[in-house]
Protein backbone atom coordinates (compact mmCIF):
# COMPACT_ATOMS: atom_id res chain seq x y z
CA UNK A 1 106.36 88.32 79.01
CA UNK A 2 104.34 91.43 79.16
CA UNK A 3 105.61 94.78 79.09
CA UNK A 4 104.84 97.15 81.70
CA UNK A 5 103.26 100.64 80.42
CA UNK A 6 105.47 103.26 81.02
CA UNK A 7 104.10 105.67 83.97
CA UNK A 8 105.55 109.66 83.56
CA UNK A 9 107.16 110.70 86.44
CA UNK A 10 105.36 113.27 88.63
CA UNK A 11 104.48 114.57 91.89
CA UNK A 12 101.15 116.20 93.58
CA UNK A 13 101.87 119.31 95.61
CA UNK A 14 98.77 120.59 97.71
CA UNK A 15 95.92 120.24 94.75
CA UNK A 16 98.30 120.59 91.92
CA UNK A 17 99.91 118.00 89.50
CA UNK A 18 103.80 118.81 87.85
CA UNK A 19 105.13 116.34 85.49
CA UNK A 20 108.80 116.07 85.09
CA UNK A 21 110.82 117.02 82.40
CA UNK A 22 114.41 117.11 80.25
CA UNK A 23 114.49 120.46 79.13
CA UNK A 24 117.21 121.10 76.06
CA UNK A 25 118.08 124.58 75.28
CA UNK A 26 120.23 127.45 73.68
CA UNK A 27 122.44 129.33 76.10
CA UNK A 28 125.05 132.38 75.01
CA UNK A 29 128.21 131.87 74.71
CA UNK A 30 130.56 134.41 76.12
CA UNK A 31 134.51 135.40 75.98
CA UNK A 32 136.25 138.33 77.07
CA UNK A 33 139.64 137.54 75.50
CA UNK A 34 141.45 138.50 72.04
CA UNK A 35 140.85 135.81 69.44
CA UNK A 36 141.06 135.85 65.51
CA UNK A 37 138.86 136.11 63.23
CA UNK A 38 138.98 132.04 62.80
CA UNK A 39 138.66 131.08 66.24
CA UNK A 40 135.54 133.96 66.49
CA UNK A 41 134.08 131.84 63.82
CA UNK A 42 134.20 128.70 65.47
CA UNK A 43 132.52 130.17 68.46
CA UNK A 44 128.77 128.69 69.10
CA UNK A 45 125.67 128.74 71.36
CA UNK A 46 125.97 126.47 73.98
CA UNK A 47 123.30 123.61 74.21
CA UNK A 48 122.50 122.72 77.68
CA UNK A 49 120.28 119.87 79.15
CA UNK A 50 117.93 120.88 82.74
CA UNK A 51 115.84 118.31 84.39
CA UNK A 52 112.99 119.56 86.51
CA UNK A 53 109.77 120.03 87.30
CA UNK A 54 107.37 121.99 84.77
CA UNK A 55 105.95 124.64 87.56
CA UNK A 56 103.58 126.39 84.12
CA UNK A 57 103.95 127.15 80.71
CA UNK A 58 102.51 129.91 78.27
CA UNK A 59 103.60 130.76 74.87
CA UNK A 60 106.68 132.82 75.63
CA UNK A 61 108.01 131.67 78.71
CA UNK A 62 108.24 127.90 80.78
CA UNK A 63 108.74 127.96 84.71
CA UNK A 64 110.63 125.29 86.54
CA UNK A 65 111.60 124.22 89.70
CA UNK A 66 113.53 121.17 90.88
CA UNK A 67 113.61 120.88 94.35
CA UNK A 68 110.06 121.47 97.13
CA UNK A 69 108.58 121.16 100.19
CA UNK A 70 105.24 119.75 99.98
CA UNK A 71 104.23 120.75 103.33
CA UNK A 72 104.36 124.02 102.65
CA UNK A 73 104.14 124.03 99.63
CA UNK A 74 107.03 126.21 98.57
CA UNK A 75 109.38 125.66 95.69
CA UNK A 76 113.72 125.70 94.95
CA UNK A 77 115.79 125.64 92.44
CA UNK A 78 113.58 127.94 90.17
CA UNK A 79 113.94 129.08 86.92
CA UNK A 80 112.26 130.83 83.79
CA UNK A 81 112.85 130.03 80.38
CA UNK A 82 111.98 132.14 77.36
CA UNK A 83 110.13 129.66 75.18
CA UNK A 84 112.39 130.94 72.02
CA UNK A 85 115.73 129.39 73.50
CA UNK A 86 113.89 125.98 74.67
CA UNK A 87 115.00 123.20 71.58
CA UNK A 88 113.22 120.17 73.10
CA UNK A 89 110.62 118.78 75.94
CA UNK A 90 111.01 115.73 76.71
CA UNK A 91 108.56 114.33 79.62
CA UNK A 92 110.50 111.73 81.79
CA UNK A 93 108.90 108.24 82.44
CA UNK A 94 109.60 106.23 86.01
């Protein structure tokens, strides 16, 4: 049996293309409490996972968005990303 090629998920809005994407990054990590020396140690970044829609990217920052309305044409769920805290891109396939 044949395997079917894998097709990337994406939608058309007016004239424009966006591909979707899982996004991994680096977040801060933040605590107002008293806490040793140890447990300040232990503290780390925290690595978070967003899936959305690549809105543009340059070389310091990546706009997203995750929800739309194609009529007319406006965009939700928005964010910007500076391109240093971005670990991975990961396009998603249907």
């Amino acid at each position: 049996m044949a395997r079917k090629k894998s097709k990337l998920r994406r939608i058309n809005i007016g004239k424009k293309r966006y591909d979707f994407y899982k996004i991994t990054w680096i977040d801060i990590t933040g605590d107002a409490t008293h806490a040793t020396s140890d447990e300040f140690d232990r503290m780390e970044c925290s690595k978070l996972h967003t899936f959305a829609y690549i809105y543009k990217k340059t070389n310091k920052f990546v706009w997203t968005f995750a929800s739309y309305d194609d009529k007319d044409e406006a965009y939700s769920d928005r964010n910007v990303f500076p391109r240093g805290c971005i670990i991975k891109m990961e396009r998603i396939n249907v």
